[in-house]
PDB file of N, CA and C in Angstrom:
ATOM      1  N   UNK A   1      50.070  96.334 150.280  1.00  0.00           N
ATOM      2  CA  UNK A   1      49.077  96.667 151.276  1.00  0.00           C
ATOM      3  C   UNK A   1      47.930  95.654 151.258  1.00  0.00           C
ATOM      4  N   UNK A   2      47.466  95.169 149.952  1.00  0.00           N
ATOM      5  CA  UNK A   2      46.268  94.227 150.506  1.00  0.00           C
ATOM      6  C   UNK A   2      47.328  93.044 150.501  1.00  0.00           C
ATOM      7  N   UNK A   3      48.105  92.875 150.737  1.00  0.00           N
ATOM      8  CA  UNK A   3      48.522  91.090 151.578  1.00  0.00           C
ATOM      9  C   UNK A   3      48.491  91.825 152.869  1.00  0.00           C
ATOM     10  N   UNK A   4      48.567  92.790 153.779  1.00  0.00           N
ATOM     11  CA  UNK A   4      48.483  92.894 154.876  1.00  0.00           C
ATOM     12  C   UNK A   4      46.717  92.710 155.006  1.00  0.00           C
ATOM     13  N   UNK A   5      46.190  93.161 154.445  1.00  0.00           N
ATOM     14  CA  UNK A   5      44.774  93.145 154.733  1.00  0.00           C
ATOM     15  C   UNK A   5      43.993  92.061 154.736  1.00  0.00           C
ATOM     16  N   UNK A   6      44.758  90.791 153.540  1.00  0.00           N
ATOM     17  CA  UNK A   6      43.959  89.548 153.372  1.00  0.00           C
ATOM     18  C   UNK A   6      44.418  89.320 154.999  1.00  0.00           C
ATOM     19  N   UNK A   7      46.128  89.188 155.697  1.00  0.00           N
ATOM     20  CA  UNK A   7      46.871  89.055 156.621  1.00  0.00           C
ATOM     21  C   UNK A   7      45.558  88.953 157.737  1.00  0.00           C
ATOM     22  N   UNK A   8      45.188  90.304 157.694  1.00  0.00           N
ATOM     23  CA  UNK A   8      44.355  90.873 159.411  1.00  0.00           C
ATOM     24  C   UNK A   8      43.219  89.990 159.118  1.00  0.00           C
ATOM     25  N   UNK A   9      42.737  90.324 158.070  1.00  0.00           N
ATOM     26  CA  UNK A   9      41.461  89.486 157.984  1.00  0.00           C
ATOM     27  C   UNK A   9      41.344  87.916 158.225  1.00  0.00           C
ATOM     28  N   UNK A  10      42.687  87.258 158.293  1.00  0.00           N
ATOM     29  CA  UNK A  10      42.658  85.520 158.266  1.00  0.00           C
ATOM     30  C   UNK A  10      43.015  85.374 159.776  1.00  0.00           C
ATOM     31  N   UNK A  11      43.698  86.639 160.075  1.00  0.00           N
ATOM     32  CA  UNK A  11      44.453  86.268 161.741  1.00  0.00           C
ATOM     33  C   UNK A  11      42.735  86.843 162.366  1.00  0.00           C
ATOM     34  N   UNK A  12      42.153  87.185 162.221  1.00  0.00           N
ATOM     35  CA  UNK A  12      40.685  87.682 162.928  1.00  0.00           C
ATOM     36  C   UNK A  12      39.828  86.625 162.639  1.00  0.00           C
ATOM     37  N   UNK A  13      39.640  86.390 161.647  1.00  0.00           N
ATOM     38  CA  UNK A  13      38.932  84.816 161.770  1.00  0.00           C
ATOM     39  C   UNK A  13      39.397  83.495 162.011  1.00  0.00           C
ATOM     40  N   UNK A  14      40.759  83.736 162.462  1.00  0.00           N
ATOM     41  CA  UNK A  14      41.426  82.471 163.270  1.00  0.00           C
ATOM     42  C   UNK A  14      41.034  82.636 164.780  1.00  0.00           C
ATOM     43  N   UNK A  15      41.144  83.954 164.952  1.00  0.00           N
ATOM     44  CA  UNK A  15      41.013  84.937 166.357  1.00  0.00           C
ATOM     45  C   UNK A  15      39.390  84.252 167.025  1.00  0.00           C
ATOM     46  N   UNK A  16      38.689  84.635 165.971  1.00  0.00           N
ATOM     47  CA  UNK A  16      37.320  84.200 166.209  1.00  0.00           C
ATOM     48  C   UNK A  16      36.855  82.930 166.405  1.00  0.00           C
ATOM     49  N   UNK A  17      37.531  81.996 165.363  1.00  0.00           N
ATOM     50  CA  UNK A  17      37.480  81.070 165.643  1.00  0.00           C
ATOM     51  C   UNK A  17      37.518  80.082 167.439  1.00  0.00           C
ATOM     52  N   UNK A  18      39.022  80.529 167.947  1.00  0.00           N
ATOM     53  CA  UNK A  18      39.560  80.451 168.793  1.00  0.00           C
ATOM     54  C   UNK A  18      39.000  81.091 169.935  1.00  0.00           C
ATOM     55  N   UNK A  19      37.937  81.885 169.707  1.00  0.00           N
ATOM     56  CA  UNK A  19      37.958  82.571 171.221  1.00  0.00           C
ATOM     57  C   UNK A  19      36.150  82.269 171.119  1.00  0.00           C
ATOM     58  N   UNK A  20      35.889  81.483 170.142  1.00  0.00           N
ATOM     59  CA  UNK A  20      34.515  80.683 170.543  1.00  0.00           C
ATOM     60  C   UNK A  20      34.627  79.559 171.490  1.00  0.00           C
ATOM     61  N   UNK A  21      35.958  78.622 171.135  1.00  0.00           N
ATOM     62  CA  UNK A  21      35.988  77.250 171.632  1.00  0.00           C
ATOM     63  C   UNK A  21      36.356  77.835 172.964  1.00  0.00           C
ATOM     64  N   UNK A  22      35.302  77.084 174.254  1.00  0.00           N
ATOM     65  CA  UNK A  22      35.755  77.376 175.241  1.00  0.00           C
ATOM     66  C   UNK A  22      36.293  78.876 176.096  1.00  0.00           C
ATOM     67  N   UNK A  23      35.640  79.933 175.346  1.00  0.00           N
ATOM     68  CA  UNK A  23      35.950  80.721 175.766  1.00  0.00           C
ATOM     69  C   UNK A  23      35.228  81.761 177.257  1.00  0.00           C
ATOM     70  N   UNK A  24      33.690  81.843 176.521  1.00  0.00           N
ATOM     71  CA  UNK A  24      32.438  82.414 177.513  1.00  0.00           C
ATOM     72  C   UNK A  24      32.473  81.391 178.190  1.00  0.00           C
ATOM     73  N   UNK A  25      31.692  79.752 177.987  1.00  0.00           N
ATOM     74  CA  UNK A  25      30.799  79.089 179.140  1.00  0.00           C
ATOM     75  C   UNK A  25      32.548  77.883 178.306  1.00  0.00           C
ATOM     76  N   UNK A  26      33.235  77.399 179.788  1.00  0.00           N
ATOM     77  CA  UNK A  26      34.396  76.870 179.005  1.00  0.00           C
ATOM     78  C   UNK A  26      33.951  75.115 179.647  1.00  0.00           C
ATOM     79  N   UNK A  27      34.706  74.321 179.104  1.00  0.00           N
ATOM     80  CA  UNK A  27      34.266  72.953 179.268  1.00  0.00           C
ATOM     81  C   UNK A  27      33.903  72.498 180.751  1.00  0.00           C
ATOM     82  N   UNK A  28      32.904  72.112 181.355  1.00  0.00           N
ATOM     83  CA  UNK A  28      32.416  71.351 182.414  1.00  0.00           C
ATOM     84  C   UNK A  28      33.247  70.442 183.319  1.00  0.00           C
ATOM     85  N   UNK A  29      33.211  70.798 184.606  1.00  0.00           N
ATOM     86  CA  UNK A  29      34.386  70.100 184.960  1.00  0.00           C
ATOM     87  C   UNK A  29      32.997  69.080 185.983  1.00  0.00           C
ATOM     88  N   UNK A  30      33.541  67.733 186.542  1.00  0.00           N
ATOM     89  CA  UNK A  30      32.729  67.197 187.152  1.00  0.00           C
ATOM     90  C   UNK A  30      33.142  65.985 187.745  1.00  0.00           C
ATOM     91  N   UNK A  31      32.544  65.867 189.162  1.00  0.00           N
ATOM     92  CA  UNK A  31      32.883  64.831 190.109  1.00  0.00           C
ATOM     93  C   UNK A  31      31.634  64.296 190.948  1.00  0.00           C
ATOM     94  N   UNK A  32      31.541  63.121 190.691  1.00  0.00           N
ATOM     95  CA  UNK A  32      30.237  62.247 191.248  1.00  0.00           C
ATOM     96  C   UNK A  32      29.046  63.141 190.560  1.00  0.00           C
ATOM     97  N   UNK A  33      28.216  63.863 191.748  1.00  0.00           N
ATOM     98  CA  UNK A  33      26.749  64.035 190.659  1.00  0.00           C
ATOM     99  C   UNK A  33      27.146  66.277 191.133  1.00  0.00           C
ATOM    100  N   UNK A  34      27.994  66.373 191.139  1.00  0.00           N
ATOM    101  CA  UNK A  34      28.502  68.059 191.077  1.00  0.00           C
ATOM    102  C   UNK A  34      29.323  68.738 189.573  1.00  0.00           C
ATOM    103  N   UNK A  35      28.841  69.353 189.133  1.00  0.00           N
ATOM    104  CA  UNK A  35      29.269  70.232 188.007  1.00  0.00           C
ATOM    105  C   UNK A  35      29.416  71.179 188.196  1.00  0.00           C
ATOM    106  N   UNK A  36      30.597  71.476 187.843  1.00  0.00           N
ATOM    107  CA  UNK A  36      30.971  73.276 187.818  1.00  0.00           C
ATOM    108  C   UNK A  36      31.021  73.310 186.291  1.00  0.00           C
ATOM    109  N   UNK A  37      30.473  74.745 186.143  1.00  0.00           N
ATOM    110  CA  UNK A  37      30.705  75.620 184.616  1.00  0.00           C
ATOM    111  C   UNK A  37      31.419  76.734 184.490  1.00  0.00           C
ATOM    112  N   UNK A  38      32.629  76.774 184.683  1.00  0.00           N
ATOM    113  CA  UNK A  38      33.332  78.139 184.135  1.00  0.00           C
ATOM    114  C   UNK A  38      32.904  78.855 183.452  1.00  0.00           C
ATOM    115  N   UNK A  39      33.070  80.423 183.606  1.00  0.00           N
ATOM    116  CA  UNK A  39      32.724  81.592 183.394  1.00  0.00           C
ATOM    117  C   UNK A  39      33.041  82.491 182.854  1.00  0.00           C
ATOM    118  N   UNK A  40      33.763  82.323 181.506  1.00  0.00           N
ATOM    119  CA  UNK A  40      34.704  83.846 181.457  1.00  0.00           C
ATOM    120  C   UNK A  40      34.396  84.975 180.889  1.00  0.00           C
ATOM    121  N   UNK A  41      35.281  85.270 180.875  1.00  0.00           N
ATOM    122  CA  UNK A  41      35.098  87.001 179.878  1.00  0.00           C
ATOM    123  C   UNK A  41      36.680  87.232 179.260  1.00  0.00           C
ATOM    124  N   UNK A  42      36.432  87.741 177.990  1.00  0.00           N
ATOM    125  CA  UNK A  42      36.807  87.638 177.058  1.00  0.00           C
ATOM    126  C   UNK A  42      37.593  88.499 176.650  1.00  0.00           C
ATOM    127  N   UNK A  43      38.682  88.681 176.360  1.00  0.00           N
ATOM    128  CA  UNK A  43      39.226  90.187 175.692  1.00  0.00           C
ATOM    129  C   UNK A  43      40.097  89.509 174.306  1.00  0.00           C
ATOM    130  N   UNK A  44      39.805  89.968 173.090  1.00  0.00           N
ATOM    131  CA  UNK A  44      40.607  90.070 172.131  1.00  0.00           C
ATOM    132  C   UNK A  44      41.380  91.467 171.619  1.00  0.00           C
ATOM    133  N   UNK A  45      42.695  91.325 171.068  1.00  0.00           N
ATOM    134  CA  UNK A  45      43.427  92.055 170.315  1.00  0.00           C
ATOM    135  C   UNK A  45      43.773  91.858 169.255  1.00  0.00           C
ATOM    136  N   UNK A  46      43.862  92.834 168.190  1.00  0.00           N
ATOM    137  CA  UNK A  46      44.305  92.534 167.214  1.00  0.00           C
ATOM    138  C   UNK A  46      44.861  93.805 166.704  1.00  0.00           C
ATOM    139  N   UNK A  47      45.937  93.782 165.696  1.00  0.00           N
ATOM    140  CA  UNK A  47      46.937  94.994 165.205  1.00  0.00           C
ATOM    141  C   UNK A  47      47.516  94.447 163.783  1.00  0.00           C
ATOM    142  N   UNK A  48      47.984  95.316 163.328  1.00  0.00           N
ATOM    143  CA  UNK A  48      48.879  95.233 161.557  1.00  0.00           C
ATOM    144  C   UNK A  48      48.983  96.269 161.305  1.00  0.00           C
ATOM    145  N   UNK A  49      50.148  96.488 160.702  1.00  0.00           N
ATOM    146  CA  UNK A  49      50.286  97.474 159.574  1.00  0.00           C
ATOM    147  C   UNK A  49      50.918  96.932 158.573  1.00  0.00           C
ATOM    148  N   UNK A  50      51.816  97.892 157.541  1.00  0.00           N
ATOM    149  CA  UNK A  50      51.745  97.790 156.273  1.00  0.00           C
ATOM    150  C   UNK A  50      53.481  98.529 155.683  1.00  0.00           C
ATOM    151  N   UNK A  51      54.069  98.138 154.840  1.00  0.00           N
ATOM    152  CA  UNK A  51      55.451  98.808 154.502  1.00  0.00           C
ATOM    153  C   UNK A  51      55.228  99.221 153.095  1.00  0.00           C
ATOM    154  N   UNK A  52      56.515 100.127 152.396  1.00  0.00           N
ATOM    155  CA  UNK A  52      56.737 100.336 151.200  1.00  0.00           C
ATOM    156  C   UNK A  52      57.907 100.095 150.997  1.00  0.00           C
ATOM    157  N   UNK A  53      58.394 100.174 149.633  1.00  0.00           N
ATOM    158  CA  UNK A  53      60.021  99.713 149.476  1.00  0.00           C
ATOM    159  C   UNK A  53      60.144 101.063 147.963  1.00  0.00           C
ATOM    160  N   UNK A  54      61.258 100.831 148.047  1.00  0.00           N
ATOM    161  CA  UNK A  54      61.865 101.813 146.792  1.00  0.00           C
ATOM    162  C   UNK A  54      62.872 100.873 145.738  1.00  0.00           C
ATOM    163  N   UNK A  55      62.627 101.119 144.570  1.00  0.00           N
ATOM    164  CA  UNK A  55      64.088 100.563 143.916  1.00  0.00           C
ATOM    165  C   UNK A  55      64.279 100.364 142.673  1.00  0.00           C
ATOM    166  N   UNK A  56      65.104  99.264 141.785  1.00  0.00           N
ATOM    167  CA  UNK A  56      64.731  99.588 140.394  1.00  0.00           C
ATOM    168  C   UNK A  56      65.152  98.111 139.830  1.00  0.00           C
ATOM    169  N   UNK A  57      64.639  97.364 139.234  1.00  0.00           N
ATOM    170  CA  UNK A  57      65.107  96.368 138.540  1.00  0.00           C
ATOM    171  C   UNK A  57      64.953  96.333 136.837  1.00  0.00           C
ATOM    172  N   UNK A  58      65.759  95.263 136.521  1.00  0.00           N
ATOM    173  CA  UNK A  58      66.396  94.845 135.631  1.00  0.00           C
ATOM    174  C   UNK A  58      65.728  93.843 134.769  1.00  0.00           C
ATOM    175  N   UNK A  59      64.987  93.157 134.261  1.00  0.00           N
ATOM    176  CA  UNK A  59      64.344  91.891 133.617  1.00  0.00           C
ATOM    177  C   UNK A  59      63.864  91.083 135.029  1.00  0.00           C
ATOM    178  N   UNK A  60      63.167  91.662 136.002  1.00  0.00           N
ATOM    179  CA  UNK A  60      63.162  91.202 137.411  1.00  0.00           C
ATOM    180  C   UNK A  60      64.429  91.207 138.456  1.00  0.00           C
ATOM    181  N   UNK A  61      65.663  91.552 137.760  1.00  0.00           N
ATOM    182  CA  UNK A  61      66.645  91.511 139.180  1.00  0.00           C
ATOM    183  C   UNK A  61      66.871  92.799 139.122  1.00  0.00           C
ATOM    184  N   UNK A  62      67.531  92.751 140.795  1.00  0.00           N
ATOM    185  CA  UNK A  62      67.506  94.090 141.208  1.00  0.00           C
ATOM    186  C   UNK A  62      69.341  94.778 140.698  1.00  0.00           C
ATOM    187  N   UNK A  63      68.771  96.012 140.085  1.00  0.00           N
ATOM    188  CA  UNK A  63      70.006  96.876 139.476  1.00  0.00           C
ATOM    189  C   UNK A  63      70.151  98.493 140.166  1.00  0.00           C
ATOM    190  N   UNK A  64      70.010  98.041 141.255  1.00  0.00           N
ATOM    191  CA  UNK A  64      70.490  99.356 142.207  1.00  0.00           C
ATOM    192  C   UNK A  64      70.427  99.151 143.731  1.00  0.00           C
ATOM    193  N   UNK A  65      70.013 100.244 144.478  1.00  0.00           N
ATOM    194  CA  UNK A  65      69.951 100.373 145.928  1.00  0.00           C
ATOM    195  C   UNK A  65      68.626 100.144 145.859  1.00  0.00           C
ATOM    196  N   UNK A  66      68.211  99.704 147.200  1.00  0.00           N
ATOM    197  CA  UNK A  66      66.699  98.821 146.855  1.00  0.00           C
ATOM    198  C   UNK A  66      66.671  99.681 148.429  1.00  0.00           C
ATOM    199  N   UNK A  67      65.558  99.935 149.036  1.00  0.00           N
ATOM    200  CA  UNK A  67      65.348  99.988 150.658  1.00  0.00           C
ATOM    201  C   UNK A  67      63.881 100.199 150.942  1.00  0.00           C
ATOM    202  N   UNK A  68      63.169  99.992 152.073  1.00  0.00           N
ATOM    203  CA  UNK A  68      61.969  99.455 152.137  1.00  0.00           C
ATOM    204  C   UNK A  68      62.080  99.295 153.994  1.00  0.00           C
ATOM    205  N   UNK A  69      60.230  98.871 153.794  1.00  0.00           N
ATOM    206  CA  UNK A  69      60.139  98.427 155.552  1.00  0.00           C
ATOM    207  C   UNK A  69      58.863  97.348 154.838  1.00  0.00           C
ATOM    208  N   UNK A  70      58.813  96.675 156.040  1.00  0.00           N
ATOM    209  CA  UNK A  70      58.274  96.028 155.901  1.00  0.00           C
ATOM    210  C   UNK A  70      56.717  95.850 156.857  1.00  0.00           C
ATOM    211  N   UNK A  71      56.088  94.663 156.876  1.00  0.00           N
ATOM    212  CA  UNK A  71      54.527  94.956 157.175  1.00  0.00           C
ATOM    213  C   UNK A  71      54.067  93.936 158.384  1.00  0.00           C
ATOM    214  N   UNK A  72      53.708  93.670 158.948  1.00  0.00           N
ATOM    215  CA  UNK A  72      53.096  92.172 160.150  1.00  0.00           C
ATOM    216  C   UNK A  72      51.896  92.203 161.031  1.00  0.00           C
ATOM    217  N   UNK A  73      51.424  91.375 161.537  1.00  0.00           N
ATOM    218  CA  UNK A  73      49.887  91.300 161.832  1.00  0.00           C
ATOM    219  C   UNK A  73      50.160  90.277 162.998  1.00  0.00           C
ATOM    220  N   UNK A  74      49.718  90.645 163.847  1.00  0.00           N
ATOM    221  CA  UNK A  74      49.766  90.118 165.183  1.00  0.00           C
ATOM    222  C   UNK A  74      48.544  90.148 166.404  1.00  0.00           C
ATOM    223  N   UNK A  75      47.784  89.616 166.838  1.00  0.00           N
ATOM    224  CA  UNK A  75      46.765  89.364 167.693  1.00  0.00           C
ATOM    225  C   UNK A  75      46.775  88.255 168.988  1.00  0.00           C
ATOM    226  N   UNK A  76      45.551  88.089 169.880  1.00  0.00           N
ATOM    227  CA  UNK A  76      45.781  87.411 171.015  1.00  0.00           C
ATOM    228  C   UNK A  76      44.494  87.567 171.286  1.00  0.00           C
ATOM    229  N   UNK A  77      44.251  86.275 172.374  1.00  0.00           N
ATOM    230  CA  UNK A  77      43.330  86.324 172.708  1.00  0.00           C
ATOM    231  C   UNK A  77      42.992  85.531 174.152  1.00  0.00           C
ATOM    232  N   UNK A  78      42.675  85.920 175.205  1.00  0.00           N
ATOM    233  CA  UNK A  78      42.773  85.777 176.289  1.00  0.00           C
ATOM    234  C   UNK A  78      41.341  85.437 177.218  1.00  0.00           C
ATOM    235  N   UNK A  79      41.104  84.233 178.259  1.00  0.00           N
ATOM    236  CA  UNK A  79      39.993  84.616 178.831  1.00  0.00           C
ATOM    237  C   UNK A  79      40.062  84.303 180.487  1.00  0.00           C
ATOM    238  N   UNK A  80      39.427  85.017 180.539  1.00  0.00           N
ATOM    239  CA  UNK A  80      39.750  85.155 182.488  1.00  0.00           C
ATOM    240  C   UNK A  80      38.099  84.474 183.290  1.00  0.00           C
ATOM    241  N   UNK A  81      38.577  83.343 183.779  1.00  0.00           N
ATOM    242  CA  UNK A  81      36.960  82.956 184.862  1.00  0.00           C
ATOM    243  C   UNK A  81      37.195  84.191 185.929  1.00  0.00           C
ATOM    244  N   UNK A  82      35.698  84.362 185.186  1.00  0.00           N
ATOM    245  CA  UNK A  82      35.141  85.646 186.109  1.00  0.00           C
ATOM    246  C   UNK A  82      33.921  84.703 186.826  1.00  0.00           C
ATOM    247  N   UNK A  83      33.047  83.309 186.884  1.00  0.00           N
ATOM    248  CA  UNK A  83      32.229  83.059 187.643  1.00  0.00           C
ATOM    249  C   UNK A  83      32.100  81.689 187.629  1.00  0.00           C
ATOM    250  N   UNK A  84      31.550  81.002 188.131  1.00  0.00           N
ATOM    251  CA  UNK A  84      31.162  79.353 187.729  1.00  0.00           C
ATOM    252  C   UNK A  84      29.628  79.564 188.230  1.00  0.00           C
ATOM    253  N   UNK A  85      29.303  78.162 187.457  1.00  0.00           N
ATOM    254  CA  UNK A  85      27.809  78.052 187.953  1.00  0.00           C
ATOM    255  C   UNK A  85      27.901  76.277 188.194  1.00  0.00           C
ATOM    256  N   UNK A  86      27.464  76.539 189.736  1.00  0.00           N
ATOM    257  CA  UNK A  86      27.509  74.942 190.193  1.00  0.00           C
ATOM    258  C   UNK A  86      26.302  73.852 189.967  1.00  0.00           C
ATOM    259  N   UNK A  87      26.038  73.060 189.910  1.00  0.00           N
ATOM    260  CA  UNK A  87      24.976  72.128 189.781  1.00  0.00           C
ATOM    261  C   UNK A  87      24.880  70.672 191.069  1.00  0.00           C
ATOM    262  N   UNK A  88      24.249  70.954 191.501  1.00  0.00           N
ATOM    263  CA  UNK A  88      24.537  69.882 192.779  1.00  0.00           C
ATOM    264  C   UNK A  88      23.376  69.992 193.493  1.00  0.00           C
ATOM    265  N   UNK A  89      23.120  68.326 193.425  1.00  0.00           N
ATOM    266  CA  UNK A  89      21.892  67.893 194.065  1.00  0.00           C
ATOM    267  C   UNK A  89      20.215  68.505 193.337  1.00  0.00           C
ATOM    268  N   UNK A  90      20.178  68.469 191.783  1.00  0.00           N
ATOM    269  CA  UNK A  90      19.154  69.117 191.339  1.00  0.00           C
ATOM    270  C   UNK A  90      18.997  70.300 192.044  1.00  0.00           C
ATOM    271  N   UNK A  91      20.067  71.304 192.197  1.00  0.00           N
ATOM    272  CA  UNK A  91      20.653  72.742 192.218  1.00  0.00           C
ATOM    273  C   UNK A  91      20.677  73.182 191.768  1.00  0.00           C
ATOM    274  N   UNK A  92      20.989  74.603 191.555  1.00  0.00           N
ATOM    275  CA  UNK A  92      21.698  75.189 190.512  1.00  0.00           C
ATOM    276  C   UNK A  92      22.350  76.326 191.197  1.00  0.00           C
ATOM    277  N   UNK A  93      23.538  76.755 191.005  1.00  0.00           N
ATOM    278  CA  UNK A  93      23.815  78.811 191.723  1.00  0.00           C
ATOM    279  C   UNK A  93      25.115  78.884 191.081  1.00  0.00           C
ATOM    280  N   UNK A  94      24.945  80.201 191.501  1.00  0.00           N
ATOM    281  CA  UNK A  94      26.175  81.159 190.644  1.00  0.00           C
ATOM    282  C   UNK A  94      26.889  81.782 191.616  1.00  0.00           C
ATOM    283  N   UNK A  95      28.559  81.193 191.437  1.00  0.00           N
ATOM    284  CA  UNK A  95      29.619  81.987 191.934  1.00  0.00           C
ATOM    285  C   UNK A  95      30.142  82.917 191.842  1.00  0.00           C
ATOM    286  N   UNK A  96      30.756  84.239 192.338  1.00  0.00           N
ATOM    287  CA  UNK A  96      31.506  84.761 191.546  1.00  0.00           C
ATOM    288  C   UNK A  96      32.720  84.282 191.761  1.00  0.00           C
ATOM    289  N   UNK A  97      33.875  84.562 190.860  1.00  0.00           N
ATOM    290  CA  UNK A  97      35.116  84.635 191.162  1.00  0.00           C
ATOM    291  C   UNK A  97      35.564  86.260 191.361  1.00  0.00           C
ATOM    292  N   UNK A  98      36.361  86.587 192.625  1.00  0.00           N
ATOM    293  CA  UNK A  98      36.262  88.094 192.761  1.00  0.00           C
ATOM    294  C   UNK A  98      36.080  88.664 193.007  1.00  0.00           C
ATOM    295  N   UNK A  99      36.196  90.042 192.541  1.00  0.00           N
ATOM    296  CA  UNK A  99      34.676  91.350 192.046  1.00  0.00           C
ATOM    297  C   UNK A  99      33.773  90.992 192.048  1.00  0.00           C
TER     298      UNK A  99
END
């Protein structure tokens, strides 16, 4: 059970990692003296659980019926432009995308 837990905990700060870069205000796109800034919003997931096993060994090898389940950790992370903000001509305004 705690290798599933170190598990969640490394896939969540990979998670985090990943859904800083570029995620809210995402890289600047730009042509002549106009900038757009993408907009997003954010949704993360994350899940794990955990197994047990049964059985009996020998000097470390196994000397019977052994059976068990096992454990996995799985997450995602997704971001959707919900707005841009344009820059043009010492401008500034906000799009939506949408809603």
């Amino acid at each position: 059970m705690e290798q599933v837990k170190k598990m969640l905990a490394a896939l969540g700060e990979r998670l985090a990692g990943l859904a800083k870069r570029n995620a809210v205000v995402a890289k600047p796109l730009s042509v002549g003296d106009r900038h757009v800034v993408p907009l997003c919003e954010l949704t993360l997931g994350l899940g794990g659980g955990g197994g047990t096993g049964e059985g009996t060994t020998t000097g470390g090898k196994a000397t019977g019926p052994h059976k068990g389940t096992g454990g996995g950790v799985g997450g995602a992370a997704k971001a959707v432009p919900v707005a841009v903000v344009i820059i043009e001509g010492g401008k500034v305004r906000l799009e939506s995308l949408g809603q």
